[in-house]
N, C-alpha and C. Protein backbone atom coordinates (compact mmCIF):
# COMPACT_ATOMS: atom_id res chain seq x y z
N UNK A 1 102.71 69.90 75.59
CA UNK A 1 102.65 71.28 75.18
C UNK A 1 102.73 72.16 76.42
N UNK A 2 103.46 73.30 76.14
CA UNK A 2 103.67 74.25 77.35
C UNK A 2 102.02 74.81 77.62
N UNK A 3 101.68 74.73 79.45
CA UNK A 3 101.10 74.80 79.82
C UNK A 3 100.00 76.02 79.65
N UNK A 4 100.87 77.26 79.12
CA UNK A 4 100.96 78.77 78.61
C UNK A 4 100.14 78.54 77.60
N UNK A 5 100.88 77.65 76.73
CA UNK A 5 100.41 77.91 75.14
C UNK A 5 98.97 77.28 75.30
N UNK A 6 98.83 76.05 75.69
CA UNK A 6 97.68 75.67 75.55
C UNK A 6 96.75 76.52 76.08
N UNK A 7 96.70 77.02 77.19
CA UNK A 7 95.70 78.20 77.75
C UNK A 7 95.49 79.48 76.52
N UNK A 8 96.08 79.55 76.07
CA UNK A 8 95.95 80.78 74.91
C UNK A 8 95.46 80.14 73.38
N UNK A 9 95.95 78.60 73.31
CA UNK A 9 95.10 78.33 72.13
C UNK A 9 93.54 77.83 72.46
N UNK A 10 93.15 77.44 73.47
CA UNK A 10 91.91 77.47 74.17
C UNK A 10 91.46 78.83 73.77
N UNK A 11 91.35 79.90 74.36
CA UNK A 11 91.18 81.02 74.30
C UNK A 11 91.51 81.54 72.77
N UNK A 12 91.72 81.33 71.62
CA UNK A 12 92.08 81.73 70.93
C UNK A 12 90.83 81.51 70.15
N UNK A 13 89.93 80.66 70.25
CA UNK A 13 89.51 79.94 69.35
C UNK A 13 87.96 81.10 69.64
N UNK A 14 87.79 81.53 70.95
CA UNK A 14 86.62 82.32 71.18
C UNK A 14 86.47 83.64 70.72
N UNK A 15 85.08 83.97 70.15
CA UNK A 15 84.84 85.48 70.16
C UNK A 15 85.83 86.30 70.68
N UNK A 16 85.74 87.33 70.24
CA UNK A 16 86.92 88.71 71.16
C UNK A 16 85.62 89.22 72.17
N UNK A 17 84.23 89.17 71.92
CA UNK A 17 83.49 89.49 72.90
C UNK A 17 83.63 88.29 74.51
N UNK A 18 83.90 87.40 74.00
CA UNK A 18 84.20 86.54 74.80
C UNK A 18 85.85 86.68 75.64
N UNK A 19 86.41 86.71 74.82
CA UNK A 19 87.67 86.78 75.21
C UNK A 19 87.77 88.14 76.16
N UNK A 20 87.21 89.29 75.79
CA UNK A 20 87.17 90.19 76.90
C UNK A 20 86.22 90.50 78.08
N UNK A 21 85.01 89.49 78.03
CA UNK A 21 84.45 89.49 79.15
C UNK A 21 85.15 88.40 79.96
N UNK A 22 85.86 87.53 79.61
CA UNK A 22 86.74 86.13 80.64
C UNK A 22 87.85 87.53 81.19
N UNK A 23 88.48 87.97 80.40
CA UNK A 23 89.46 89.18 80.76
C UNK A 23 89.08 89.80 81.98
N UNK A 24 87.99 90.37 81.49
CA UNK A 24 87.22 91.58 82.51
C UNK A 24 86.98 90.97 84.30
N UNK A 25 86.37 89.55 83.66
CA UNK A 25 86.07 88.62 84.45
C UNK A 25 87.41 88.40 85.82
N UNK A 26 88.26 87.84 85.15
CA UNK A 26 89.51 87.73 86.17
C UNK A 26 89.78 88.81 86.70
N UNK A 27 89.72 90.09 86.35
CA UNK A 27 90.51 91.40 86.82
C UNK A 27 89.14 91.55 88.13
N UNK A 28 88.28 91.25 87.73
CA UNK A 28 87.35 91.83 88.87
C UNK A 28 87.47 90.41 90.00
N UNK A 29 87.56 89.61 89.78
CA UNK A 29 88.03 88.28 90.51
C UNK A 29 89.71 88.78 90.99
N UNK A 30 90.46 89.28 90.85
CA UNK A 30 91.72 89.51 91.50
C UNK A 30 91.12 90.86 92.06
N UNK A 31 90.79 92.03 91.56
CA UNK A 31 90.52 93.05 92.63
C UNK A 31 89.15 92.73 93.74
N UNK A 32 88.51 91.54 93.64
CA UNK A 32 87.85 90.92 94.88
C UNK A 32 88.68 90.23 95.85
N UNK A 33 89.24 89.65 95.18
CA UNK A 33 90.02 89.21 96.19
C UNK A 33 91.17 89.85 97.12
N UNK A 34 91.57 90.85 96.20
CA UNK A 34 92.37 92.44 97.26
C UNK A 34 91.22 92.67 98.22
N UNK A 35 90.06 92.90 97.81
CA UNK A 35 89.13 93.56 98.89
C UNK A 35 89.21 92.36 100.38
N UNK A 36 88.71 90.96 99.68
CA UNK A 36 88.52 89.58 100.70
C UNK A 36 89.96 89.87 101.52
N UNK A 37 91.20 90.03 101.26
CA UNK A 37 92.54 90.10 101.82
C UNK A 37 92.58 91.15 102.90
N UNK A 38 91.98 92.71 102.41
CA UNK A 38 91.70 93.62 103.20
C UNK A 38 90.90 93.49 104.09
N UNK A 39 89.66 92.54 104.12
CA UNK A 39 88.82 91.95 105.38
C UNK A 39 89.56 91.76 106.10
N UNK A 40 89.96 90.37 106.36
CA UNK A 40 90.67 89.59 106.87
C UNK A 40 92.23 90.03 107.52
N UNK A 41 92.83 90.77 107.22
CA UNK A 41 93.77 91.81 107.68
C UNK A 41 93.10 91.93 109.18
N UNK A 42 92.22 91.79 109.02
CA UNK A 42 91.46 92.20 110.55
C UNK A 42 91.42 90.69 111.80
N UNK A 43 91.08 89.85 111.03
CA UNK A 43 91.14 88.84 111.67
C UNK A 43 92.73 88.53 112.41
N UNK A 44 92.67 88.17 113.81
CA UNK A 44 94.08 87.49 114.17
C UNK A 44 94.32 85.96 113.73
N UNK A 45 95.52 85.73 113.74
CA UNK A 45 95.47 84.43 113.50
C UNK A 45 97.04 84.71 111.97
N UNK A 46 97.94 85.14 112.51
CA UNK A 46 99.28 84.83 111.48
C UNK A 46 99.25 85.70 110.54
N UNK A 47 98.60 86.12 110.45
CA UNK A 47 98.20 87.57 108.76
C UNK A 47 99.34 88.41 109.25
N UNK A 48 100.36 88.26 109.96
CA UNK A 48 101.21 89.94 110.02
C UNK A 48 100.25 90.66 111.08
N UNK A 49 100.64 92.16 111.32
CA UNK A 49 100.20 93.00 111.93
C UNK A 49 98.22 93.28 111.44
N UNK A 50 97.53 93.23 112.97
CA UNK A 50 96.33 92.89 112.78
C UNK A 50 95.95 94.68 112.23
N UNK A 51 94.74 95.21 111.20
CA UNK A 51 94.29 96.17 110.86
C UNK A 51 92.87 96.28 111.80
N UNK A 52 93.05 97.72 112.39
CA UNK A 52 91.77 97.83 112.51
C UNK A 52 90.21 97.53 111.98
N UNK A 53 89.31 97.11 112.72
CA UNK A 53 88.28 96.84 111.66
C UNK A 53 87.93 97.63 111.19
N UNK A 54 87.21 98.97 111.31
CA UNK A 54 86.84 99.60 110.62
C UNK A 54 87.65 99.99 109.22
N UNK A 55 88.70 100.09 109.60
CA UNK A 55 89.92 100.28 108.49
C UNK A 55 89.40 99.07 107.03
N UNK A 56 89.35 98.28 107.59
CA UNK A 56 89.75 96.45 106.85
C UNK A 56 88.76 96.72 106.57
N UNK A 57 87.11 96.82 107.01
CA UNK A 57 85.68 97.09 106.66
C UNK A 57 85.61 98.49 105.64
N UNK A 58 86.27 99.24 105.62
CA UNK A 58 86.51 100.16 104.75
C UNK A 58 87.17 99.98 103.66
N UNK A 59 88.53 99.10 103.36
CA UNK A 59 88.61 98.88 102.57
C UNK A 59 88.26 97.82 101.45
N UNK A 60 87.35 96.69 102.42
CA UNK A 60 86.43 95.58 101.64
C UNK A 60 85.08 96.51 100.87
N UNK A 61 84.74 97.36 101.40
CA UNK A 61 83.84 98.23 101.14
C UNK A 61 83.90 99.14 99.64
N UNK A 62 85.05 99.15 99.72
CA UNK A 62 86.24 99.90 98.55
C UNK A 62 86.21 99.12 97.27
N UNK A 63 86.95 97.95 97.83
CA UNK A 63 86.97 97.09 96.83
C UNK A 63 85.63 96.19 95.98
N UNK A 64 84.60 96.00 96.62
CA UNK A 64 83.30 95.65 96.33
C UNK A 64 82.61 96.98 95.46
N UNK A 65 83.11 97.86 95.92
CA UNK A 65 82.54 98.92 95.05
C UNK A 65 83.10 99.13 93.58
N UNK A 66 84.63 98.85 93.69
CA UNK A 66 85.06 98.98 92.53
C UNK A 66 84.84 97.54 91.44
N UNK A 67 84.61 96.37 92.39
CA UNK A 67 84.45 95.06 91.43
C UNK A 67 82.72 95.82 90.95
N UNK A 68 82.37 96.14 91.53
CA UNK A 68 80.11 96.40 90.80
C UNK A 68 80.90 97.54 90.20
N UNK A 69 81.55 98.47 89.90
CA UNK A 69 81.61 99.13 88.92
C UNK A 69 82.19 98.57 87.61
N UNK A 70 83.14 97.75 87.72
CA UNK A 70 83.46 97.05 86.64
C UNK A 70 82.68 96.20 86.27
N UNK A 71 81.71 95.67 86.47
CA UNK A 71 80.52 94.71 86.52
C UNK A 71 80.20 94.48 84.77
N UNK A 72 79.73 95.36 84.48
CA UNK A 72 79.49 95.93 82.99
C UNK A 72 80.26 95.48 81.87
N UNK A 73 81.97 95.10 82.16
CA UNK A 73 83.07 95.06 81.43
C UNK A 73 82.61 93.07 81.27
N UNK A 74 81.91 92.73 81.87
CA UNK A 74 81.82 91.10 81.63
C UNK A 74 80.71 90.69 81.21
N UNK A 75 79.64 91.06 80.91
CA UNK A 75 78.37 90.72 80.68
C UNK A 75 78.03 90.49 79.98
N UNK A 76 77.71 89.22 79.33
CA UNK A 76 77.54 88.92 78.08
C UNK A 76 76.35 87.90 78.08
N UNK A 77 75.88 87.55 77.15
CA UNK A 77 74.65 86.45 77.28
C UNK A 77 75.17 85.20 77.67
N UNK A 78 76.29 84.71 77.22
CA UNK A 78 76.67 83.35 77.55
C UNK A 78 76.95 83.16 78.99
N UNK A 79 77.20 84.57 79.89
CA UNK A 79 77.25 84.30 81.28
C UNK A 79 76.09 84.92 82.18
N UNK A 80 75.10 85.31 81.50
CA UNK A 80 74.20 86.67 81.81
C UNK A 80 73.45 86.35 83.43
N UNK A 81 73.38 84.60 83.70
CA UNK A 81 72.78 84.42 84.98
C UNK A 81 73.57 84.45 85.95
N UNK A 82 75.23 83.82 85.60
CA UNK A 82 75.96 84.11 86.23
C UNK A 82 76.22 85.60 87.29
N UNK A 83 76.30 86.34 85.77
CA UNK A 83 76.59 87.91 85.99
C UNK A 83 75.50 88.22 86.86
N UNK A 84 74.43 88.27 86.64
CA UNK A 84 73.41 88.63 88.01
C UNK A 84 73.58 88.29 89.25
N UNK A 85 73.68 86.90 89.11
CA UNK A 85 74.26 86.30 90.60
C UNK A 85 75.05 87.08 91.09
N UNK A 86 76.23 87.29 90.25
CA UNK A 86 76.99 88.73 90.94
C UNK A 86 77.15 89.44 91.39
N UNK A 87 76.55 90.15 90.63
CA UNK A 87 76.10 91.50 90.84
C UNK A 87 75.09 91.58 92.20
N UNK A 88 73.90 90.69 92.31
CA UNK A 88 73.35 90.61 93.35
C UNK A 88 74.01 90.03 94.37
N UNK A 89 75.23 89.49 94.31
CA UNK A 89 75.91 88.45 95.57
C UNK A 89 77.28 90.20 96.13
N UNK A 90 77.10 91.17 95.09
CA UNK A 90 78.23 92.24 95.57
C UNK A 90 77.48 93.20 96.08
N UNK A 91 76.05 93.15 96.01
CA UNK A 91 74.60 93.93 96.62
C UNK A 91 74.89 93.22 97.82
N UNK A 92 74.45 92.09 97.97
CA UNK A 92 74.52 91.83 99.45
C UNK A 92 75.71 92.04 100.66
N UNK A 93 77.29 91.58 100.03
CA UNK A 93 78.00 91.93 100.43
C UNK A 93 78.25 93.20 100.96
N UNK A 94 77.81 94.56 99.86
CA UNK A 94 78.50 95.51 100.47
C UNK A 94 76.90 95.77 101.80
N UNK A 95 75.88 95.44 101.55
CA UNK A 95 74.86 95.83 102.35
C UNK A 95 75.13 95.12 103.63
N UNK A 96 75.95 94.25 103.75
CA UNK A 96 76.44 93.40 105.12
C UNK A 96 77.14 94.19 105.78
N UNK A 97 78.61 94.49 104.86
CA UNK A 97 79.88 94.99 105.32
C UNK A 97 79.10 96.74 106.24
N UNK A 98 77.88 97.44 105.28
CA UNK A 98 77.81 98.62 105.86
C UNK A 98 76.99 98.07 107.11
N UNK A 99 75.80 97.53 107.05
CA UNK A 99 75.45 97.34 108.35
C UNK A 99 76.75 96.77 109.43
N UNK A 100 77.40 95.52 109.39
CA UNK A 100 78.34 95.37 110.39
C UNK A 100 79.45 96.52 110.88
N UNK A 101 79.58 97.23 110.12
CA UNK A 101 80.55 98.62 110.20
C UNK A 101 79.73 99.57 111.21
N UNK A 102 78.20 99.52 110.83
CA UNK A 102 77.19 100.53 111.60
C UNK A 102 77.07 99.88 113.15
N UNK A 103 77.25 98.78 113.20
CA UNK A 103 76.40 97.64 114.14
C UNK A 103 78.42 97.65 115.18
N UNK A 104 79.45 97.43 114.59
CA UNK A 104 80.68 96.86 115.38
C UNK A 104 81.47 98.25 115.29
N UNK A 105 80.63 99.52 115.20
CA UNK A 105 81.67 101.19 115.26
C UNK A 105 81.91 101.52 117.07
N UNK A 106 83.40 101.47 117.04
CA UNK A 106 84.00 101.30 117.97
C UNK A 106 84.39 100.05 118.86
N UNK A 107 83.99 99.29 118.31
CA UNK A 107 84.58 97.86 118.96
C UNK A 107 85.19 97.25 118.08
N UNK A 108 85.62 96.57 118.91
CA UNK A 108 88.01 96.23 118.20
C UNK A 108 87.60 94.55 118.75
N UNK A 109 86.22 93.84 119.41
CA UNK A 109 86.10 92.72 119.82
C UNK A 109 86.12 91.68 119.05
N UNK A 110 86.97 91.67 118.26
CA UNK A 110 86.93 90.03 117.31
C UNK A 110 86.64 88.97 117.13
N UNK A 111 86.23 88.85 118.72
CA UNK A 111 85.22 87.63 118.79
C UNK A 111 83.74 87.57 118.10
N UNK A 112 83.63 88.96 118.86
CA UNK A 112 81.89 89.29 118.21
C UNK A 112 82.08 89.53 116.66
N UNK A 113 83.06 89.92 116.09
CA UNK A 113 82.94 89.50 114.55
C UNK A 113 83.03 88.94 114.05
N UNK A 114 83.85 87.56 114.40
CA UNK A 114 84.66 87.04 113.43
C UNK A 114 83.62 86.30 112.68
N UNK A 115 82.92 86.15 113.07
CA UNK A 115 81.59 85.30 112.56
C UNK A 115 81.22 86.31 111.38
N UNK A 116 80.27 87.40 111.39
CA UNK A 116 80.31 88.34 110.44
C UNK A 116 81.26 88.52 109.70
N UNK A 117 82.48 88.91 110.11
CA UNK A 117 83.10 88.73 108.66
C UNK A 117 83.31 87.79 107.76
N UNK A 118 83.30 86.60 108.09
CA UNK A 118 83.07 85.25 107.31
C UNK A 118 81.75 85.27 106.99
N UNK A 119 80.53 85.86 107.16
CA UNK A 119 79.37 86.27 106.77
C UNK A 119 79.21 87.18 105.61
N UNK A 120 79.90 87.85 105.69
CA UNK A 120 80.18 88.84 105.11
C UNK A 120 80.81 88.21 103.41
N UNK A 121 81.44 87.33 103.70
CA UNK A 121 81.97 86.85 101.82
C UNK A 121 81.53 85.65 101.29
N UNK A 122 80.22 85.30 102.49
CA UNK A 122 79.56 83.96 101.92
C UNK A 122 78.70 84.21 100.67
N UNK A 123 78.01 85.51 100.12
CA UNK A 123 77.45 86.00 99.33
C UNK A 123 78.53 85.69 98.33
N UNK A 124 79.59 85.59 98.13
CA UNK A 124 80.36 85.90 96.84
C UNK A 124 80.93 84.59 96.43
N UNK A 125 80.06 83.68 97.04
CA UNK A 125 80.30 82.47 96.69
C UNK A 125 79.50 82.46 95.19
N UNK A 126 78.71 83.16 94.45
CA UNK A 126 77.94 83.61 93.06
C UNK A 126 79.44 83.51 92.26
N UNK A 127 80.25 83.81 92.73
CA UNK A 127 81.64 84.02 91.77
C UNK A 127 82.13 82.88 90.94
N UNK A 128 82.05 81.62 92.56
CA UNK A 128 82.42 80.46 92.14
C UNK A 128 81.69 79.65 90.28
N UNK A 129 80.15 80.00 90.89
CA UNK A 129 79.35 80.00 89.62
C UNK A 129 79.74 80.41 88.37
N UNK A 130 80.19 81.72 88.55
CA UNK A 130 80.48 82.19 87.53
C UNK A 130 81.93 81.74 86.61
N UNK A 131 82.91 81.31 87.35
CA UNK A 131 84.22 80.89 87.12
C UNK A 131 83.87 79.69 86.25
N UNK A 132 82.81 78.77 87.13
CA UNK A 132 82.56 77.48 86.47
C UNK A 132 81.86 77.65 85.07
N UNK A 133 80.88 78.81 85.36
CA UNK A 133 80.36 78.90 83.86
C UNK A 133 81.56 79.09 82.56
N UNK A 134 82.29 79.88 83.30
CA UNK A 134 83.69 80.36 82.04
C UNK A 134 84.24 79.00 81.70
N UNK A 135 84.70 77.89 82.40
CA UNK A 135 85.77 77.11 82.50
C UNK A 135 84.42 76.22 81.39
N UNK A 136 82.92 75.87 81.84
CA UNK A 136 82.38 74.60 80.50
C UNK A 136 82.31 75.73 79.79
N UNK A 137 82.78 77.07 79.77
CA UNK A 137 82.29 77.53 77.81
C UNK A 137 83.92 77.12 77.33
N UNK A 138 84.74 77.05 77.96
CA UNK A 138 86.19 76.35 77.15
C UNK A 138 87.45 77.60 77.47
N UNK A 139 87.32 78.12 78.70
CA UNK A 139 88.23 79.39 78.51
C UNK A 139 89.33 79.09 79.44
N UNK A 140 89.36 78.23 79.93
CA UNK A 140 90.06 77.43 80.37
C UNK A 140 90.23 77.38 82.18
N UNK A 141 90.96 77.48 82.69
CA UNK A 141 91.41 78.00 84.13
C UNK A 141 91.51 79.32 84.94
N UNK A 142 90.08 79.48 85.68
CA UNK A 142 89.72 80.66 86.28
C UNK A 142 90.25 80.42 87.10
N UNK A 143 91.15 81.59 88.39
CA UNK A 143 91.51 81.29 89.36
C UNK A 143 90.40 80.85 90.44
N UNK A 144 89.99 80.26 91.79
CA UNK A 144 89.25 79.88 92.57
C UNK A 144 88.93 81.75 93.06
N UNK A 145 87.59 81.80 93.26
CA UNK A 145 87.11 83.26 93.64
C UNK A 145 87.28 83.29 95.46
N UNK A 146 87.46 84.26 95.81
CA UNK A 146 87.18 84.43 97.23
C UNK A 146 86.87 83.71 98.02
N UNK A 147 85.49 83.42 97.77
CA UNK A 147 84.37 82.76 98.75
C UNK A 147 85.26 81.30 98.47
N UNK A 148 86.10 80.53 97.46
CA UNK A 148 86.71 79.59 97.75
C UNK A 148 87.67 79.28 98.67
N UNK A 149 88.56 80.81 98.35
CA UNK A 149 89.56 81.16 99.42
C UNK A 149 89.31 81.30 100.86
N UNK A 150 88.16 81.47 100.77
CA UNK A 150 87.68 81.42 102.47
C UNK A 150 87.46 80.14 103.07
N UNK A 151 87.25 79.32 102.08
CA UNK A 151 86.76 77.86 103.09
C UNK A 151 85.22 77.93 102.40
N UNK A 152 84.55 78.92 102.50
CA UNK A 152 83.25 78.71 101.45
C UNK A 152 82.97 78.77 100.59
N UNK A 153 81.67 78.34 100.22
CA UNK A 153 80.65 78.14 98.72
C UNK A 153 81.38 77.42 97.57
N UNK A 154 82.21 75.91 98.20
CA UNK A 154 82.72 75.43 97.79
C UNK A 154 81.81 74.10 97.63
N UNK A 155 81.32 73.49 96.59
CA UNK A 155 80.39 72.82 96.35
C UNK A 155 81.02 71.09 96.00
């Protein structure tokens, strides 16, 4: 069976409350991961043209703000510990990103960050959790969250 279809008859079979918090779920998992991309823009190492940090710290900042505003659009009881984890793992994040922004304003030294910024998205390893919770309720294939994409909170 086409790979498509089966993912949608999986999904077919769940609540529409369900079906739109897995929804909600991915969209805030792809606009995290725009934010994780905008970090890392900063880092050298083959990414294309390197972004200032503050820039890249501004726009991870951006994007963490807009995934906790959408927060709400996924919350449901069947993921509800998950969702906290979340929510508290996008608390810590952005409370990192502002202190390191306060702590590295005016230095362009990448050495002294690079550590922090990989600090910086170990918190959102809560995501991974949450993906896994979606995938045993039967919704099939969450993409891998951030903190996977980084090399962490890969279990």
């Amino acid at each position: 069976m086409d790979r498509v279809l089966r993912g949608w008859l999986r999904r077919s079979a769940l609540p529409p409350h369900l079906r739109e918090a897995e929804r909600a779920f991915r969209d805030g998992l792809e606009r995290l991961e725009a934010a994780r991309d905008a970090l890392l823009a900063a880092v050298p190492g083959g990414r294309g043209s390197l972004v200032p940090l503050a820039e890249a710290l501004a726009a991870f900042e951006a994007g963490v703000a807009g995934v906790r505003e959408s927060l709400e659009r996924w919350r449901a009881p069947e993921v509800l510990s998950e969702w906290e984890g979340c929510r508290a793992a996008l608390e810590e994040a952005a409370r990192r990103a502002e202190a390191l922004r306060l702590g590295a304003e005016g230095s362009e030294n990448y050495e002294e960050v690079y550590g922090p910024l990989g600090d910086l998205l170990e918190p959102l390893s809560a995501f991974d959790e949450a993906a896994r919770a979606f995938r045993r309720l039967g919704r099939g294939a969450v993409p891998a969250s951030p903190a996977e994409g980084s090399g962490r909170g890969r279990s």
